[in-house]
N, C-alpha and C. Protein backbone atom coordinates (compact mmCIF):
# COMPACT_ATOMS: atom_id res chain seq x y z
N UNK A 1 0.84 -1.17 0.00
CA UNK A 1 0.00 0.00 0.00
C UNK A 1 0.90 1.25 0.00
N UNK A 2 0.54 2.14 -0.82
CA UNK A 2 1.92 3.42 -1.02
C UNK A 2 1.43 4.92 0.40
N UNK A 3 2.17 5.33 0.82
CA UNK A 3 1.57 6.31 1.50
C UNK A 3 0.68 7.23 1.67
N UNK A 4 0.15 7.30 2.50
CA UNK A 4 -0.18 8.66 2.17
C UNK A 4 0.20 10.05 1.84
N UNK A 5 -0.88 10.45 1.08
CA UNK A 5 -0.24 11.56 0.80
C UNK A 5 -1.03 13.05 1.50
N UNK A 6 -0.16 12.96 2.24
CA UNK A 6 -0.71 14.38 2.96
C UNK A 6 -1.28 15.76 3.21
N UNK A 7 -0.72 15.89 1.28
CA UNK A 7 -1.00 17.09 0.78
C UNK A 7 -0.51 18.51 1.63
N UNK A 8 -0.54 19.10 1.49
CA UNK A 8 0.10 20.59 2.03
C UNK A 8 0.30 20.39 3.49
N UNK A 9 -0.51 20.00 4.17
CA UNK A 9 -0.08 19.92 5.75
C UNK A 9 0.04 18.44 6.03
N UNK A 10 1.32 18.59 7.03
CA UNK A 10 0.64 17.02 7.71
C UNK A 10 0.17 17.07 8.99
N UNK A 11 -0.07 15.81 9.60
CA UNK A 11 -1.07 15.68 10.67
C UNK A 11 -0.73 16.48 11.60
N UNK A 12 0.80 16.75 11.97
CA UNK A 12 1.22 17.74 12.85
C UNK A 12 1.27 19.30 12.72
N UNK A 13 1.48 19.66 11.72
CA UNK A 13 1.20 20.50 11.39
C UNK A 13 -0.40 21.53 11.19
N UNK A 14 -1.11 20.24 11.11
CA UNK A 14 -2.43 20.84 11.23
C UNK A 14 -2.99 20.88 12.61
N UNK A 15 -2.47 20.00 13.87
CA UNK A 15 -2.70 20.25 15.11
C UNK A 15 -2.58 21.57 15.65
N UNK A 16 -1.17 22.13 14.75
CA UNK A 16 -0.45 23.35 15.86
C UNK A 16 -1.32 24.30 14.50
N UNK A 17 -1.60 24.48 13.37
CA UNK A 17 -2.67 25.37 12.94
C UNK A 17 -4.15 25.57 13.54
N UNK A 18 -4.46 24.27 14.10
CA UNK A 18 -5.36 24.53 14.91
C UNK A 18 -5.78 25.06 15.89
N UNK A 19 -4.53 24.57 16.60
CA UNK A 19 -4.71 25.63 17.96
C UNK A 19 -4.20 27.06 17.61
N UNK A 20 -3.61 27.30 16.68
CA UNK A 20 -3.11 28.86 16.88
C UNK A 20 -4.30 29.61 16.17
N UNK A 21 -5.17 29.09 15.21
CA UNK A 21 -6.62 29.24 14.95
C UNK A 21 -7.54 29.46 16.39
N UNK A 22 -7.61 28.74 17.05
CA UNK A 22 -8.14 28.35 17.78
C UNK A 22 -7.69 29.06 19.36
N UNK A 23 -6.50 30.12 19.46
CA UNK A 23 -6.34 30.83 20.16
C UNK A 23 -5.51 30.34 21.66
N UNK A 24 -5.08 28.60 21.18
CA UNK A 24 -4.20 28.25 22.71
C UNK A 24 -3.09 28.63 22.13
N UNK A 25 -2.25 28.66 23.09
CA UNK A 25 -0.88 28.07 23.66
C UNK A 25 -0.55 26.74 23.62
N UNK A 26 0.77 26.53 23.38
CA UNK A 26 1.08 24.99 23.70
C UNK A 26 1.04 24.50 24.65
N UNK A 27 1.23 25.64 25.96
CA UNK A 27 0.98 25.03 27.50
C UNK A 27 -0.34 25.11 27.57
N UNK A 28 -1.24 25.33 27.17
CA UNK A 28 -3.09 25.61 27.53
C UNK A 28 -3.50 24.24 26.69
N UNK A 29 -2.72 23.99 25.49
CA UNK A 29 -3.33 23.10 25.27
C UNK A 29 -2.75 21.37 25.67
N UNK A 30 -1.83 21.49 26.12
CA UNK A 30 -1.11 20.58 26.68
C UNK A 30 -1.49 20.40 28.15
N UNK A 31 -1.98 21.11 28.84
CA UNK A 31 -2.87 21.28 30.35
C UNK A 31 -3.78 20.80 30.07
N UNK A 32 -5.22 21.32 29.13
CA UNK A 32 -6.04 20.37 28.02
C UNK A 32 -6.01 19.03 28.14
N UNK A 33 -5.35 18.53 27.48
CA UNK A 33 -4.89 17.13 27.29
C UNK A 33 -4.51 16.20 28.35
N UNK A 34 -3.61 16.95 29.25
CA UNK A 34 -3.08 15.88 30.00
C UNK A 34 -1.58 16.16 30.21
N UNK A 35 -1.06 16.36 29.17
CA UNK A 35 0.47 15.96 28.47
C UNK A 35 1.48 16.83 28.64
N UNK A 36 2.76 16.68 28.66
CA UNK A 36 3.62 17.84 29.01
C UNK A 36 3.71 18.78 27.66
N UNK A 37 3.96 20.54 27.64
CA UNK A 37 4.21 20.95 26.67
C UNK A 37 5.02 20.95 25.22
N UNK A 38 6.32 19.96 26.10
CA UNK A 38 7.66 19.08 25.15
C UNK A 38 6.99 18.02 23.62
N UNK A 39 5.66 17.76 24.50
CA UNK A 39 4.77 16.39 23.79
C UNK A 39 4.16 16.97 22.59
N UNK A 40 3.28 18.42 23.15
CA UNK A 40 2.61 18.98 21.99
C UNK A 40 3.64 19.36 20.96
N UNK A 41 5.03 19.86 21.48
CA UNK A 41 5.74 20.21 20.47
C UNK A 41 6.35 19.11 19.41
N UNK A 42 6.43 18.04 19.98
CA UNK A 42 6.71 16.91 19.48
C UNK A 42 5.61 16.13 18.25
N UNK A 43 4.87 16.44 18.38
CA UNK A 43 3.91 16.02 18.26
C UNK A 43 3.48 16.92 16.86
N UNK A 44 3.58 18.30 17.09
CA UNK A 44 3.50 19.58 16.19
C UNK A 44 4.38 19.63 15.19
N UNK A 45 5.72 18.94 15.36
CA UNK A 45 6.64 18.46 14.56
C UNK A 45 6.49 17.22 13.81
N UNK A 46 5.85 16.69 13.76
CA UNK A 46 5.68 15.30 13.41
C UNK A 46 6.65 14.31 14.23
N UNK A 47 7.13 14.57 14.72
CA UNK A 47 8.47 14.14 15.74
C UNK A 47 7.54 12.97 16.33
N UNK A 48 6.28 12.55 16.74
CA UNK A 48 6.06 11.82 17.39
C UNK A 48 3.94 11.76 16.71
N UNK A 49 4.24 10.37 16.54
CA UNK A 49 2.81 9.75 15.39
C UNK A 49 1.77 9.89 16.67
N UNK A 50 0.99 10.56 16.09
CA UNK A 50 -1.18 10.58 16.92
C UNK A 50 -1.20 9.12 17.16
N UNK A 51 -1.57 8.44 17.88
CA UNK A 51 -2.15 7.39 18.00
C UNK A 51 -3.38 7.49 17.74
N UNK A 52 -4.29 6.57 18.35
CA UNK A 52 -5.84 6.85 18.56
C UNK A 52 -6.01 7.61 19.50
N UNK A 53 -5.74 7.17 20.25
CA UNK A 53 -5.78 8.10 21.76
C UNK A 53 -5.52 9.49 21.87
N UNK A 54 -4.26 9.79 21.47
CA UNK A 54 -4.08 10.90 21.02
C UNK A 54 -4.95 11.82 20.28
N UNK A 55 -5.45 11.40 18.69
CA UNK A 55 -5.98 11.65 18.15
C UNK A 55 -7.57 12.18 19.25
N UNK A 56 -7.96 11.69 19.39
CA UNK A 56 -9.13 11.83 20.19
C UNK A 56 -9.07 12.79 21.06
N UNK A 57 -7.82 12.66 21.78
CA UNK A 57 -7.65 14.56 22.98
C UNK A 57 -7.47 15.42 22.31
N UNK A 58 -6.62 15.50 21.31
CA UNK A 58 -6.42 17.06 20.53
C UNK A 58 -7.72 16.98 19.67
N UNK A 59 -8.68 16.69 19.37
CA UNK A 59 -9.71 16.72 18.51
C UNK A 59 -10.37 17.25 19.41
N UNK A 60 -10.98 16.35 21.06
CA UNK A 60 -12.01 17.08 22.08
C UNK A 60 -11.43 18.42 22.36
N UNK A 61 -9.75 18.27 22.71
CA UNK A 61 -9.38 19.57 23.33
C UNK A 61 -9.63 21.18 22.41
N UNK A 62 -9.40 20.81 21.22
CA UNK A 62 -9.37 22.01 19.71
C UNK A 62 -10.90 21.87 19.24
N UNK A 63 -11.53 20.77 19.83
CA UNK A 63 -12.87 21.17 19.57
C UNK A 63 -13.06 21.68 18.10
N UNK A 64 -12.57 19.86 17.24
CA UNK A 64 -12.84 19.50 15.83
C UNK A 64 -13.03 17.93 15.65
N UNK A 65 -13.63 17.53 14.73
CA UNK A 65 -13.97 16.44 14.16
C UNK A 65 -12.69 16.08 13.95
N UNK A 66 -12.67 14.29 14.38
CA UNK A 66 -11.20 13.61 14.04
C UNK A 66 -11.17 13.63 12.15
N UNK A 67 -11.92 13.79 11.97
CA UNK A 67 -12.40 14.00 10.14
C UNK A 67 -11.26 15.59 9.95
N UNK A 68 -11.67 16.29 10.80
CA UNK A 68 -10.55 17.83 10.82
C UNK A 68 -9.45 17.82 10.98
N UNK A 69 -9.35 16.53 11.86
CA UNK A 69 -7.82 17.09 12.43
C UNK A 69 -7.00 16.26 11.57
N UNK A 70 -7.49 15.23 11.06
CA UNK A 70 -6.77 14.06 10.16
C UNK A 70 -6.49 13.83 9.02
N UNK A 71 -7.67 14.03 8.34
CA UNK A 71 -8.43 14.06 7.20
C UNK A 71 -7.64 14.64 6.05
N UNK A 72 -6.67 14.46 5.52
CA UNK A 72 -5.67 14.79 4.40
C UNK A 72 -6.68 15.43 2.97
N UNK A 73 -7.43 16.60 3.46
CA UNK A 73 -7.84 17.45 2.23
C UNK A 73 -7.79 18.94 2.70
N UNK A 74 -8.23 19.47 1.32
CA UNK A 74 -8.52 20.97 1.60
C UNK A 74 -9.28 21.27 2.19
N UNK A 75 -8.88 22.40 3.32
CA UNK A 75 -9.82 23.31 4.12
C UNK A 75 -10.82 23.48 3.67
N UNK A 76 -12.55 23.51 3.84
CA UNK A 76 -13.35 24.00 3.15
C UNK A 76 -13.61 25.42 3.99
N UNK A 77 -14.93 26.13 2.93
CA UNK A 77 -14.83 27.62 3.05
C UNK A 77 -15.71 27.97 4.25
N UNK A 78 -15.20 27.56 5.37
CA UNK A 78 -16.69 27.15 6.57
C UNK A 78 -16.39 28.38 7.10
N UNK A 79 -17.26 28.83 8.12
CA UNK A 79 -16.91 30.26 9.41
C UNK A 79 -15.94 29.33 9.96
N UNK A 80 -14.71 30.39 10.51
CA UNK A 80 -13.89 30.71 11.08
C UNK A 80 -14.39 30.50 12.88
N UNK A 81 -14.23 30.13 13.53
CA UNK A 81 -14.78 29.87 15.26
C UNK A 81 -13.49 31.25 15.56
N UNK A 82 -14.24 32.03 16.27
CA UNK A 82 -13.08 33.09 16.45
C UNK A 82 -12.20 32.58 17.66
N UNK A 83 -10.96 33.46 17.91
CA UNK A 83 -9.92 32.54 18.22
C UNK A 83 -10.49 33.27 20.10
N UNK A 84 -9.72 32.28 20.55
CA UNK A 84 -9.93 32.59 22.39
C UNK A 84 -9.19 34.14 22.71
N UNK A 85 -7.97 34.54 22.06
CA UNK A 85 -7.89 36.05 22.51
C UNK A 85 -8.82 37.25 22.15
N UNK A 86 -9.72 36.63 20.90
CA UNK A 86 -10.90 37.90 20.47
C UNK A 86 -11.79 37.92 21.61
N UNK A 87 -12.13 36.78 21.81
CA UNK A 87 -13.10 36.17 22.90
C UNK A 87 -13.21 36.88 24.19
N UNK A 88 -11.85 36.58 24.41
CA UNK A 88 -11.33 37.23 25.76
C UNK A 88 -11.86 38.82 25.55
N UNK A 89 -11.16 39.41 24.97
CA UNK A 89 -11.21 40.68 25.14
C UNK A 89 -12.90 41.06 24.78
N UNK A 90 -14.00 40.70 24.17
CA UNK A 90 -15.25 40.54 24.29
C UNK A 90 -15.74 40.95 25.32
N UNK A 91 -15.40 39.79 25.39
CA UNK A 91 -15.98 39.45 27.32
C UNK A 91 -15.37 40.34 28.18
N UNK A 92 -14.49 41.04 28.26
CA UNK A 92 -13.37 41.78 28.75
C UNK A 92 -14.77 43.40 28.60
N UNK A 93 -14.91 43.34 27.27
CA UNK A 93 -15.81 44.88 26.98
C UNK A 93 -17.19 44.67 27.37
N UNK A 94 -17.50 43.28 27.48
CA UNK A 94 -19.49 43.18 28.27
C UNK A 94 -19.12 44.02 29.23
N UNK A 95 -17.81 43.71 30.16
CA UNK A 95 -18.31 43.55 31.74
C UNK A 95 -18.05 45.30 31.65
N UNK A 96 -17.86 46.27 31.31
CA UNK A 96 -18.11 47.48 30.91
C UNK A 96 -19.26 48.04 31.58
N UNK A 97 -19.48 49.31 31.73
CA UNK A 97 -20.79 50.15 31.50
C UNK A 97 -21.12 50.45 30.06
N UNK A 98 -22.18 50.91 29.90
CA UNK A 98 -22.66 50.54 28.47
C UNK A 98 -22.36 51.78 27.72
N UNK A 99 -22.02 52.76 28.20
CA UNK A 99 -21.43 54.14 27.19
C UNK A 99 -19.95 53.92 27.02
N UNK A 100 -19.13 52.80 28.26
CA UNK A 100 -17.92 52.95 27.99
C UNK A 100 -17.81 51.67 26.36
N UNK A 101 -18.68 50.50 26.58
CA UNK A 101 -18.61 49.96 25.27
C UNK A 101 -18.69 50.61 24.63
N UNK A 102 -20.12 51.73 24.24
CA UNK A 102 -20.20 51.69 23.08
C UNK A 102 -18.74 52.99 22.74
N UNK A 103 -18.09 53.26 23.19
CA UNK A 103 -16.96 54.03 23.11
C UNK A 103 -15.66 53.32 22.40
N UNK A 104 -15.14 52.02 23.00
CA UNK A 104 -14.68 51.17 22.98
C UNK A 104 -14.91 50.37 21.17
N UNK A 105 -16.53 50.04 21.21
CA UNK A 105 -16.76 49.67 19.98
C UNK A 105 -16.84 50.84 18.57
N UNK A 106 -17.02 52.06 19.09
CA UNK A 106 -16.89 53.24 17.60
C UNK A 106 -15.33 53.33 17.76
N UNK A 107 -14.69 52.82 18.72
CA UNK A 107 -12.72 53.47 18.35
C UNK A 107 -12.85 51.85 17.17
N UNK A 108 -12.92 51.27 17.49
CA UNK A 108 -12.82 49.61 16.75
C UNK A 108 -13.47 49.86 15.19
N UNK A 109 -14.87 50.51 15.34
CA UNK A 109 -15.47 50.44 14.06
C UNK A 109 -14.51 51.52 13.14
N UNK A 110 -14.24 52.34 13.91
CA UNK A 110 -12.94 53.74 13.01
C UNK A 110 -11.87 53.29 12.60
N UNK A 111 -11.67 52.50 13.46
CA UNK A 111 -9.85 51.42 12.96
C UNK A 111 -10.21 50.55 12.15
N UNK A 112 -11.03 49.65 11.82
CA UNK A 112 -11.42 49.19 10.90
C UNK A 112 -11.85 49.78 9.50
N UNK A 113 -12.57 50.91 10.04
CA UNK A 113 -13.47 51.34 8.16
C UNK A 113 -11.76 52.15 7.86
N UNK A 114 -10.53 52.70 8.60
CA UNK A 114 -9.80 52.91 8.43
C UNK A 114 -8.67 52.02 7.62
N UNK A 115 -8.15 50.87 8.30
CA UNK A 115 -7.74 49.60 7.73
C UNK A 115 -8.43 49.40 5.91
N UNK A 116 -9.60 49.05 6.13
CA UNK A 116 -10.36 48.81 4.82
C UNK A 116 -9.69 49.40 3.68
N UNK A 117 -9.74 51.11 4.16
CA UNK A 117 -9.59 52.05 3.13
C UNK A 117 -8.49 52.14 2.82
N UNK A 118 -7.02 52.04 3.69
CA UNK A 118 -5.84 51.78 3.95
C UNK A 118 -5.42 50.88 2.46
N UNK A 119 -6.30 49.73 2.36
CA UNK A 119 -6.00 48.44 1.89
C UNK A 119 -5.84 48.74 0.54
């Protein structure tokens, strides 16, 4: 049987795209799991093969289908899950009074329609 072929990423490589998608750290997601941070890196390298087992924690932990994390094709054109530092800071602007958001959100909407036009 001839190898697989991996196409642009391999299995390790798409772990550590995931999480940096996905807004961990190698220590957050290695706390996650179980595992020391040395492992995820190992692991992120191809340095050391998914088992099943494996496979199964970084899938619950990144919170993707073992079909995602494995699955040797192209990305399809799905929403984006925004990453845990947007998140953070979100949640960071609820806990606000509500004139200081909406202050907070017109500096954001100005830096943006700014950016755009920039482009």
């Amino acid at each position: 049987m001839p190898p697989i072929d991996w196409g642009k990423e391999t299995p390790g490589q798409r772990v550590a795209r995931i999480r940096k998608e996905r807004g961990y750290t190698q220590v957050e997601l290695a706390e996650k799991i179980g595992i020391l941070q040395t492992l995820v890196t190992d692991y992120e390298k191809d340095r050391l093969r998914l088992s099943a087992e494996m496979a199964v924690r970084f899938s619950l932990a990144l919170d993707v289908s073992l079909d995602e994390l494995l699955k040797p094709k192209a990305p399809k054109n799905t929403a984006r899950k925004p990453s845990r530092k947007v998140l953070r800071r979100l949640e960071s602007i609820e806990t606000l009074p509500g004139h200081h958001q909406q202050a907070v959100l017109r500096s954001i909407d100005m830096m943006l329609t700014g950016l755009k036009n920039a482009s």
